[in-house]
Protein backbone atom coordinates (compact mmCIF):
# COMPACT_ATOMS: atom_id res chain seq x y z
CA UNK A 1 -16.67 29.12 17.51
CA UNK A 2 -17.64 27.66 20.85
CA UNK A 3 -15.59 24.53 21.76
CA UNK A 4 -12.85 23.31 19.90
CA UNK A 5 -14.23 19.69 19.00
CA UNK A 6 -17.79 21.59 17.89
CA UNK A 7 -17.62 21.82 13.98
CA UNK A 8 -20.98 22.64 11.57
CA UNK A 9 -21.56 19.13 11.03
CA UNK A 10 -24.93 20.32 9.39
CA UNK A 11 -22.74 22.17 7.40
CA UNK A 12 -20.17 19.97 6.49
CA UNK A 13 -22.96 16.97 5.95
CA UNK A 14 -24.45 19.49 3.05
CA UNK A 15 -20.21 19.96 1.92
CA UNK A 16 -20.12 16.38 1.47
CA UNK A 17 -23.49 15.76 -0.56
CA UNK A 18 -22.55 18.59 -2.59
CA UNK A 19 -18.96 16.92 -3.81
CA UNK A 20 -20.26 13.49 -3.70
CA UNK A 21 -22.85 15.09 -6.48
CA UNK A 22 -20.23 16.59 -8.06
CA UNK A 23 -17.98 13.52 -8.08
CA UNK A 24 -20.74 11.18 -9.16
CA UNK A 25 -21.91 13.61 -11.92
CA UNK A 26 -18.74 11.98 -14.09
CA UNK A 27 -17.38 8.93 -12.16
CA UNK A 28 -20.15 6.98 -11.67
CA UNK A 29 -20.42 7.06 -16.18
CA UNK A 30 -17.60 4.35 -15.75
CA UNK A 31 -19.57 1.50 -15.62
CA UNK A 32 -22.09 2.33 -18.53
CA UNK A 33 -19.13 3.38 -21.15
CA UNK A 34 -19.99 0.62 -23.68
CA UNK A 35 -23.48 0.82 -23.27
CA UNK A 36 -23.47 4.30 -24.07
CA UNK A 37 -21.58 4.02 -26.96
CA UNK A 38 -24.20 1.02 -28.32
CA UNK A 39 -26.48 3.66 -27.27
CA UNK A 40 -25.37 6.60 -29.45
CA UNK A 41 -24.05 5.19 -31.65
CA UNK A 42 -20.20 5.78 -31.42
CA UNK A 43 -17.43 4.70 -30.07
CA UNK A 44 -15.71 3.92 -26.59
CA UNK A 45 -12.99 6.00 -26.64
CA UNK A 46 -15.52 8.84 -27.50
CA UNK A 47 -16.86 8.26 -24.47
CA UNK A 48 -14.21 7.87 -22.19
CA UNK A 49 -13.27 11.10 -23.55
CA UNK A 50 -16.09 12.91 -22.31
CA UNK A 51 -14.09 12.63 -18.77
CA UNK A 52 -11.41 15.01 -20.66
CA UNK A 53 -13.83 17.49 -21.93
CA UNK A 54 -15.75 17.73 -18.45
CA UNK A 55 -12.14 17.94 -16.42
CA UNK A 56 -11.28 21.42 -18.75
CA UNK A 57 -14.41 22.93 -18.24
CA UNK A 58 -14.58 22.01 -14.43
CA UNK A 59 -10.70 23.90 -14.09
CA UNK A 60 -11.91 27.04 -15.69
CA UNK A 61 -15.02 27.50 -14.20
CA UNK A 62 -13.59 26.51 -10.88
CA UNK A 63 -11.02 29.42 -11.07
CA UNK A 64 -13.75 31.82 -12.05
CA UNK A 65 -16.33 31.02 -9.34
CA UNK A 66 -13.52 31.14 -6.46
CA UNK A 67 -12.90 34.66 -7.67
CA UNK A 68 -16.04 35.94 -8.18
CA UNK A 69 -17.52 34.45 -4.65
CA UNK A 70 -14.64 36.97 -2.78
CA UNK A 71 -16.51 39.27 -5.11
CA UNK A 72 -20.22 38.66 -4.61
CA UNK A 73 -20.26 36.07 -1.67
CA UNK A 74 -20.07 32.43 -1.66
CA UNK A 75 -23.76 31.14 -0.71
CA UNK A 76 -25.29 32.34 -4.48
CA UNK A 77 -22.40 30.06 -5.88
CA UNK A 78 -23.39 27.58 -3.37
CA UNK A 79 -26.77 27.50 -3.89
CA UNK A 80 -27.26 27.85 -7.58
CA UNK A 81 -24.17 25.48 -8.80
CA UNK A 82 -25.48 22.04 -7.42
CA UNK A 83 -29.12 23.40 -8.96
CA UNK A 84 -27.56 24.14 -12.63
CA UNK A 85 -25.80 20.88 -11.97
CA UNK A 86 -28.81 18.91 -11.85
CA UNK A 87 -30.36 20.66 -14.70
CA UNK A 88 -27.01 19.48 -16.57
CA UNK A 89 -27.22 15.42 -15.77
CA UNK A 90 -31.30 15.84 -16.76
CA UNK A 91 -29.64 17.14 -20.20
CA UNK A 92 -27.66 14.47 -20.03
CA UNK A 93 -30.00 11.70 -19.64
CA UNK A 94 -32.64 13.21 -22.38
CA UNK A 95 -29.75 13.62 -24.94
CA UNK A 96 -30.85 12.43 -28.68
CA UNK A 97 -26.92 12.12 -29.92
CA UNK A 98 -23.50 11.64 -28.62
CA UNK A 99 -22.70 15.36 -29.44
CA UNK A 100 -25.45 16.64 -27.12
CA UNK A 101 -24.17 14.24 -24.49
CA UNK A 102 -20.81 16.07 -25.23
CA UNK A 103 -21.81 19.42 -24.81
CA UNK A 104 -24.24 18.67 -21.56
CA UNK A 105 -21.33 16.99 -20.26
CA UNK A 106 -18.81 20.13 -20.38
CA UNK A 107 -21.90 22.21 -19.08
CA UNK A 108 -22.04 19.82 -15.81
CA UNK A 109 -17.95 20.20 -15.45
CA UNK A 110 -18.95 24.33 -15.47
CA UNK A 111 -21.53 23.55 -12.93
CA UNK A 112 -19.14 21.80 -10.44
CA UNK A 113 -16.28 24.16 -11.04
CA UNK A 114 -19.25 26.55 -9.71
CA UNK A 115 -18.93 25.43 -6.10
CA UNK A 116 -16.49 22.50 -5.38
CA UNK A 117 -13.84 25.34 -4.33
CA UNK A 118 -16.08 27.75 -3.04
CA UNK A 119 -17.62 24.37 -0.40
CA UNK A 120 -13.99 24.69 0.94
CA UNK A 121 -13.56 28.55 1.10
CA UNK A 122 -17.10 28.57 3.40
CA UNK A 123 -15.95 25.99 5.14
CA UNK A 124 -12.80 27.40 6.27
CA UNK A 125 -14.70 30.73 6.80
CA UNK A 126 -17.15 28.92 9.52
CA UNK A 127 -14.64 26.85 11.58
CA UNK A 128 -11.54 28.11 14.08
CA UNK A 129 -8.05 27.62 12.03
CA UNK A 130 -7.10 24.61 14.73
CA UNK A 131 -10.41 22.82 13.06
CA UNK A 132 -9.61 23.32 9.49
CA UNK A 133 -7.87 20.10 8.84
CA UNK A 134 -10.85 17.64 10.10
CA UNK A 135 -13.25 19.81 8.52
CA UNK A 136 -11.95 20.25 5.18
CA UNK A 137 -10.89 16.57 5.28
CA UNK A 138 -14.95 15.58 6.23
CA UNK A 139 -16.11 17.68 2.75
CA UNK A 140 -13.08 15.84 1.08
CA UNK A 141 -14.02 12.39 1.88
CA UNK A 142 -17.40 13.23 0.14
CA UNK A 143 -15.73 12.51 -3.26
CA UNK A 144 -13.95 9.19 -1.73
CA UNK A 145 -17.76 8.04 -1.36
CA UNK A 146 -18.21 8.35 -4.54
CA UNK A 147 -15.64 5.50 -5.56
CA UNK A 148 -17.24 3.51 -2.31
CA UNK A 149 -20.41 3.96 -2.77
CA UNK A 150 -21.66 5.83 -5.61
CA UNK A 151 -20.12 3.68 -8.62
CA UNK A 152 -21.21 0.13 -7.19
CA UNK A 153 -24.70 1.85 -6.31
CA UNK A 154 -25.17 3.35 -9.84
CA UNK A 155 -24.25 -0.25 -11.34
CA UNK A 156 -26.57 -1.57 -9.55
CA UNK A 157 -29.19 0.90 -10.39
CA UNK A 158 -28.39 1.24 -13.68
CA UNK A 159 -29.54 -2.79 -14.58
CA UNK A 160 -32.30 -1.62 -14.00
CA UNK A 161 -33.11 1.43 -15.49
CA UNK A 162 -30.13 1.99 -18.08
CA UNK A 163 -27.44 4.88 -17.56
CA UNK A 164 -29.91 7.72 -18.55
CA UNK A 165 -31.58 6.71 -15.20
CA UNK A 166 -28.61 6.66 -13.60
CA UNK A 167 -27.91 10.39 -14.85
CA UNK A 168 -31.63 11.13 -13.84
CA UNK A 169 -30.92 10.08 -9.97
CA UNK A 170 -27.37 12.18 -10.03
CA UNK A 171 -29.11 15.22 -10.98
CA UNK A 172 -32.22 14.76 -8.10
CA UNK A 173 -28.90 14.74 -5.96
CA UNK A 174 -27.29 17.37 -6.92
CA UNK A 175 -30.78 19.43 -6.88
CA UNK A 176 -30.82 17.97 -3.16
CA UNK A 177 -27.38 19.26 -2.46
CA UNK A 178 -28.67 22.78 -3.26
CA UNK A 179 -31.25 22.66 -0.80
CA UNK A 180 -28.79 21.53 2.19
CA UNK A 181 -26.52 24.25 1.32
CA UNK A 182 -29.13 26.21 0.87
CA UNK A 183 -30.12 25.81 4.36
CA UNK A 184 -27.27 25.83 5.66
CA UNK A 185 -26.12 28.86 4.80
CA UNK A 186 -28.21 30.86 5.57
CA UNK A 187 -26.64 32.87 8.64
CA UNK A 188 -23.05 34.30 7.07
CA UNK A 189 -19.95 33.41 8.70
CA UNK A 190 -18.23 35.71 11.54
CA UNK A 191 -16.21 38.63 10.16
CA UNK A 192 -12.79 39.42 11.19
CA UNK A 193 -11.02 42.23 10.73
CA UNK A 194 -8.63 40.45 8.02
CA UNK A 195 -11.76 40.07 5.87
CA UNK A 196 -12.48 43.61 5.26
CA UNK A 197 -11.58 45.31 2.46
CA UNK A 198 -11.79 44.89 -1.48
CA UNK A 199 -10.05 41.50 -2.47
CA UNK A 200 -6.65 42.14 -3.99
CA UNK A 201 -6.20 41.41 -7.62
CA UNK A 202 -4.92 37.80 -8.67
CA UNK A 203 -1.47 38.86 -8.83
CA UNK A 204 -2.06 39.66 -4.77
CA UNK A 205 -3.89 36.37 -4.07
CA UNK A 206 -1.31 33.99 -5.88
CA UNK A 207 1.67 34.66 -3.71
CA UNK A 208 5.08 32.52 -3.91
CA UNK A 209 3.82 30.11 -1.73
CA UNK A 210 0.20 29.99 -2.28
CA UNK A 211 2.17 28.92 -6.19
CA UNK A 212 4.14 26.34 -4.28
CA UNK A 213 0.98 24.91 -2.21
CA UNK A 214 -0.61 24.81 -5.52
CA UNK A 215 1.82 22.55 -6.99
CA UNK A 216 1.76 20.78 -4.49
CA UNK A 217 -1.39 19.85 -5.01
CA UNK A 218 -0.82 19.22 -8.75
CA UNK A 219 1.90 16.82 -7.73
CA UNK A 220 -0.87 15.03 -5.26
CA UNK A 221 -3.43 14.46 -7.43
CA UNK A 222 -1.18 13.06 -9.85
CA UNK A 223 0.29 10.45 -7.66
CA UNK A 224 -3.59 10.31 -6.52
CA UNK A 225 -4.95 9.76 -9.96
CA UNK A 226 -2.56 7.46 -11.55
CA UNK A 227 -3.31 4.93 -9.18
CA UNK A 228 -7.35 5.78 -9.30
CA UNK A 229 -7.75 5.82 -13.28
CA UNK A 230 -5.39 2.26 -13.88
CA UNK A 231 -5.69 0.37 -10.70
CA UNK A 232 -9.04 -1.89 -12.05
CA UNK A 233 -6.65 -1.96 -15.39
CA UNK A 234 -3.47 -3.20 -13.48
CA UNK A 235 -5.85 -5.98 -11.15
CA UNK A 236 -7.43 -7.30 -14.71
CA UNK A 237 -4.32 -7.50 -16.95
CA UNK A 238 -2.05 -8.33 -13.81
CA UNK A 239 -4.39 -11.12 -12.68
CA UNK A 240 -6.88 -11.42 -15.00
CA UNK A 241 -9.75 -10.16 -12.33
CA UNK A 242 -13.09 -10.49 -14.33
CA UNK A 243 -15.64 -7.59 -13.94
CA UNK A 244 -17.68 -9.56 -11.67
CA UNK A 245 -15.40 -9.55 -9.10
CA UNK A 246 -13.43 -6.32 -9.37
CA UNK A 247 -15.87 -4.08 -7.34
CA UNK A 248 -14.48 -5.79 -3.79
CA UNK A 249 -11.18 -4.77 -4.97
CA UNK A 250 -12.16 -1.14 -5.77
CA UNK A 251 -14.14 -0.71 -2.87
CA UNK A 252 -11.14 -1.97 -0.64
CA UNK A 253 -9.26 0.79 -2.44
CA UNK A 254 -11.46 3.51 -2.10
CA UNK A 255 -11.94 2.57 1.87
CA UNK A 256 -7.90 3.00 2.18
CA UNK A 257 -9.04 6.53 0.82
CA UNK A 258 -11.60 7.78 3.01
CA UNK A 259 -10.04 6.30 5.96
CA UNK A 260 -6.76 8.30 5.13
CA UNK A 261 -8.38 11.50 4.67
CA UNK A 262 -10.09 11.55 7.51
CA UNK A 263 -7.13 10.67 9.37
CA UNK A 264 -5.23 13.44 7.73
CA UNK A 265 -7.57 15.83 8.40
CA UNK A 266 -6.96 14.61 12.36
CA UNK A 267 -3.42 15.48 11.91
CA UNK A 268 -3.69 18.42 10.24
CA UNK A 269 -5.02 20.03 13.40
CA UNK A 270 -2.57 18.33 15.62
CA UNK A 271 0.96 19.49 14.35
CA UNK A 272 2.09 23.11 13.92
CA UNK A 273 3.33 22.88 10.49
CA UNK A 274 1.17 20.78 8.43
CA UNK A 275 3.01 20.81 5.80
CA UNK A 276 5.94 17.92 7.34
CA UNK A 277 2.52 15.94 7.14
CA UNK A 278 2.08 16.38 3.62
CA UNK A 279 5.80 15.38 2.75
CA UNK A 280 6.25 12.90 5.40
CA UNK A 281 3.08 10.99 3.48
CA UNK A 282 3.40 11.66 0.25
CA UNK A 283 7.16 10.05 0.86
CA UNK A 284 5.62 6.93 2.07
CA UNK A 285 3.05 7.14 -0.31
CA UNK A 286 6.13 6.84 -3.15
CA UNK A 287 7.73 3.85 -1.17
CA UNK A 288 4.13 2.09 -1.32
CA UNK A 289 3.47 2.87 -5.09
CA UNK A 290 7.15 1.16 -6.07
CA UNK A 291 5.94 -1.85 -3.93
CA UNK A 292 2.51 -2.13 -5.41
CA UNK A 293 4.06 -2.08 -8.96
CA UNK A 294 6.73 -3.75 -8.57
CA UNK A 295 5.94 -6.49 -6.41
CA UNK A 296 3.41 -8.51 -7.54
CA UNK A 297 2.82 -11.53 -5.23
CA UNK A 298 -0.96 -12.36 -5.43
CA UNK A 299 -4.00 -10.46 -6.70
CA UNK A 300 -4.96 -10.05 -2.73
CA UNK A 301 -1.19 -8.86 -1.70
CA UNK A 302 -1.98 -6.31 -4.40
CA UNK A 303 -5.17 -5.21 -3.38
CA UNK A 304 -3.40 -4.67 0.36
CA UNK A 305 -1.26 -2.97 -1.12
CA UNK A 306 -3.21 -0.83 -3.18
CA UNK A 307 -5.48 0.24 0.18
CA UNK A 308 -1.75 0.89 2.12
CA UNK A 309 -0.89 3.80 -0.95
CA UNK A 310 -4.33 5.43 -1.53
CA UNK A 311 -4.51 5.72 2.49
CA UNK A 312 -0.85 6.99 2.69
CA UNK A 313 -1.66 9.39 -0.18
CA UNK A 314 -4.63 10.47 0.97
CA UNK A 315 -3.37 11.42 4.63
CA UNK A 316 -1.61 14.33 2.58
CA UNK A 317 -4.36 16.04 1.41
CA UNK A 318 -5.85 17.65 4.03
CA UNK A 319 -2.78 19.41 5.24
CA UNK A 320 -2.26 21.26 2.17
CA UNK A 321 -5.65 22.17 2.10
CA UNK A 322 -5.78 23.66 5.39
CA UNK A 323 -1.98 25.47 4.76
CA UNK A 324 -4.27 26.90 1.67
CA UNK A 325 -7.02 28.08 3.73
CA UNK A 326 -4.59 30.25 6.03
CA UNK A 327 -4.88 33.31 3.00
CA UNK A 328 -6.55 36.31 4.22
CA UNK A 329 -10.53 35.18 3.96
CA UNK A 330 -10.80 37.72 1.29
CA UNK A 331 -8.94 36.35 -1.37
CA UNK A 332 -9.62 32.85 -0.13
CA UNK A 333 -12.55 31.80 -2.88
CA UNK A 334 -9.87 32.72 -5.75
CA UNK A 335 -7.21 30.69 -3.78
CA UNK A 336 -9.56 27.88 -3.80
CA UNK A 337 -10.81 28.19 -7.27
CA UNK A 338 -7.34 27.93 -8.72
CA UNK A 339 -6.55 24.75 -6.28
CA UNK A 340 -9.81 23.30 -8.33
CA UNK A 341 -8.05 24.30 -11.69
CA UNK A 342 -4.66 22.40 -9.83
CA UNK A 343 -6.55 19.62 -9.40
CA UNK A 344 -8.19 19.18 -12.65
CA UNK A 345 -4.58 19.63 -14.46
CA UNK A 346 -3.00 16.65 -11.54
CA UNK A 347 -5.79 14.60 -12.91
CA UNK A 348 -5.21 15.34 -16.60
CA UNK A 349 -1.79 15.10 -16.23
CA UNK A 350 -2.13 11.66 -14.49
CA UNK A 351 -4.16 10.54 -17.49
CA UNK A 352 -1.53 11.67 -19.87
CA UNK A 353 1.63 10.23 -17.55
CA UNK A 354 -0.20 6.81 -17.31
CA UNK A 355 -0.90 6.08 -20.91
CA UNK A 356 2.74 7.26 -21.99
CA UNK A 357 4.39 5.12 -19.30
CA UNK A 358 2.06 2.41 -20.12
CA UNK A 359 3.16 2.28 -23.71
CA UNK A 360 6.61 2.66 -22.58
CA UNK A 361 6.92 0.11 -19.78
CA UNK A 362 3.72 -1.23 -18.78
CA UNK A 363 2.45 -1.29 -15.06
CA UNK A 364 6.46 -1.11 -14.29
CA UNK A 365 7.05 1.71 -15.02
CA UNK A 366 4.47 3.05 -12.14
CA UNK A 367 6.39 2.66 -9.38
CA UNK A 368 9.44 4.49 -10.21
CA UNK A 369 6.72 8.01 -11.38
CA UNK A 370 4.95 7.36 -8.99
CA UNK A 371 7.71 7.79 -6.26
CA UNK A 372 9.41 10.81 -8.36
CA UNK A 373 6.52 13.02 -8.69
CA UNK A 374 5.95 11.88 -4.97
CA UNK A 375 9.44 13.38 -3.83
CA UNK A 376 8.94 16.37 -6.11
CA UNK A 377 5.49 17.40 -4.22
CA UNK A 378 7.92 16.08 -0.81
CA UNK A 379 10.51 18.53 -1.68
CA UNK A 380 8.28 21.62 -2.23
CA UNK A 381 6.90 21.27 1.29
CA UNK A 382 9.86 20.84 3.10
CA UNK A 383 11.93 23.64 1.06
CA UNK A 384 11.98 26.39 3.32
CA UNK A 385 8.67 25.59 4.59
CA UNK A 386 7.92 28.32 6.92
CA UNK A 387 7.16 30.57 4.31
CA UNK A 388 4.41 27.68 3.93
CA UNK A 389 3.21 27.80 7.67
């Protein structure tokens, strides 16, 4: 690479449309959930589903793709998973029935598993390992746009021409995210000698600590999620915020998010071992989450709140990424793919953790998981974390 603050910004602008597609392709359904079910004819918790079946689908094809790019390259992954992806939300939006919404739905959760985890494998492949951090943390914050931008934009657009439109205008961007990458991509990334060879078989890739960083991650996006899926839940049964106002709220929240990752990112490449980042925020993180929960002054003391954990969380993210991305570049698409199958089980897994806690103890009880599963991702970086370095 030539200078150390010159990154692909072409490249990582293309990274960022491509996961914003991705993360728009389900997210930005949240806002149309009872009109769809009017729609077709069935009910909301059908359709909330659909999130469920698209997060299993995403996981498996995710740890496919990242093996087969070490295989076959990354670019064809690259190119054609965005494309199939917009095919996918066109499927969507001509659907006759809720069951072909179902199965167009898993078939866009293939499509993104296609290339969310290889985007991060080419990126690491293209930058020097002191400018992983920011640069995997610039792709990352494509998804955070998504909560900023892409939900309140789709609302918007969608009063006017109904959620199939909506689906209709993801898939045009997904088909545009092809082309960037496309483009791109087109000169291949310097080889080093560490990325010749035949990749090694899973077992090889999945070492001890590449398991560790990978629960880690699990342990993340559960703290991540579980504040993400019930925070717009806890603001209107807490204080009884209508859905007229709740989008200043969210997009308060989802600012505290983009803002922390690309912070993160920043000190990712600025400490030796990343990893005392990771615990150091996801500790803090814990001590936020038992003060938004537990503390309930005002609906705007919340809302602070609720921007101080997503940020603190967030500033953890990056690290572990870019501890990931330090496997031998041959094995690093399958490393990445299964970190995409991590991800999707953190997020299922925060899902399952909220509702059981919420018929347990309510919002209360959110705090107190929060933290734990906070100090258990804490502990797993700082237990003999060289081997993580």
């Amino acid at each position: 690479m030539t200078p150390r603050d010159s990154l692909p910004w072409a490249l990582l602008g293309a990274g960022m449309l491509a996961m914003f597609a991705a993360s728009a392709s389900g997210t930005t359904r949240a806002p149309f959930l009872l009109e769809m079910a009017r729609d077709l004819a069935t009910s909301l918790p059908l359709v909330a589903n659909l999130v469920a079946a698209t997060s299993v689908s995403w996981a498996i094809s995710g740890m496919i793709a990242g093996a087969g790019s070490d295989r076959w390259g990354r670019r064809p992954f690259l190119i054609l998973g965005p494309l199939a992806l917009g095919g996918a939300m066109i499927g969507i939006a001509t659907a006759p029935n809720f069951l072909m919404v179902a199965l167009w739905s898993v078939v866009a959760g293939g499509c993104s598993g296609m290339f969310t985890g290889v985007i991060f494998a080419e990126t690491s492949a293209r930058v020097g390992e002191s400018q992983q951090g920011r640069a995997l943390g610039w792709v990352m914050s494509g998804q955070s746009l998504t909560l900023l931008v892409g939900v309140p934009l789709a609302a918007w657009i969608g009063a006017t021409i109904g959620w199939r439109g909506v689906n209709v205008c993801v898939g045009a961007l997904a088909v545009a995210s092809s082309l960037s990458m496309a483009l791109t991509t087109r000169a291949p990334p310097r080889k080093t000698a560490s990325s010749a060879g035949r990749p090694p078989p899973v077992r090889g890739a999945l070492s001890g600590p590449v398991i560790r960083l990978l629960t880690m991650g699990i342990a993340e996006r559960i703290c991540y999620g579980l504040t993400v899926v019930y925070f717009a839940t806890f603001l209107q049964s807490t204080y009884h915020v209508g859905l007229d106002t709740i989008v200043i709220p969210l997009g308060i929240f989802a600012s505290g998010n983009i803002f922390g990752t690309i912070l993160g990112g920043q000190l990712a490449d600025r400490f030796e071992n990343r990893l005392t980042i990771y615990a150091l925020a996801m500790l803090a993180s814990g001590a936020a989450a038992l003060l938004l929960f537990g503390w309930r002054a005002s609906v705007t003391m919340s809302v602070g709140l609720g921007f101080l954990y997503v940020f603190l969380n967030a500033i953890a993210r990056p690290s572990m990424m870019a501890a990931l991305a330090r496997v031998p570049p041959q094995v690093r698409g399958t490393v990445m793919g299964w970190n995409v199958t991590c991800s999707s089980l953190g997020w299922m897994g925060a899902a399952g953790l909220g509702g059981w806690m919420l018929g347990l103890q309510g919002f209360g009880g959110f705090g107190p998981l929060t933290a734990c599963v906070a100090v258990l991702g804490a502990g797993l970086a700082l237990f003999r974390r060289r081997d993580l370095r």
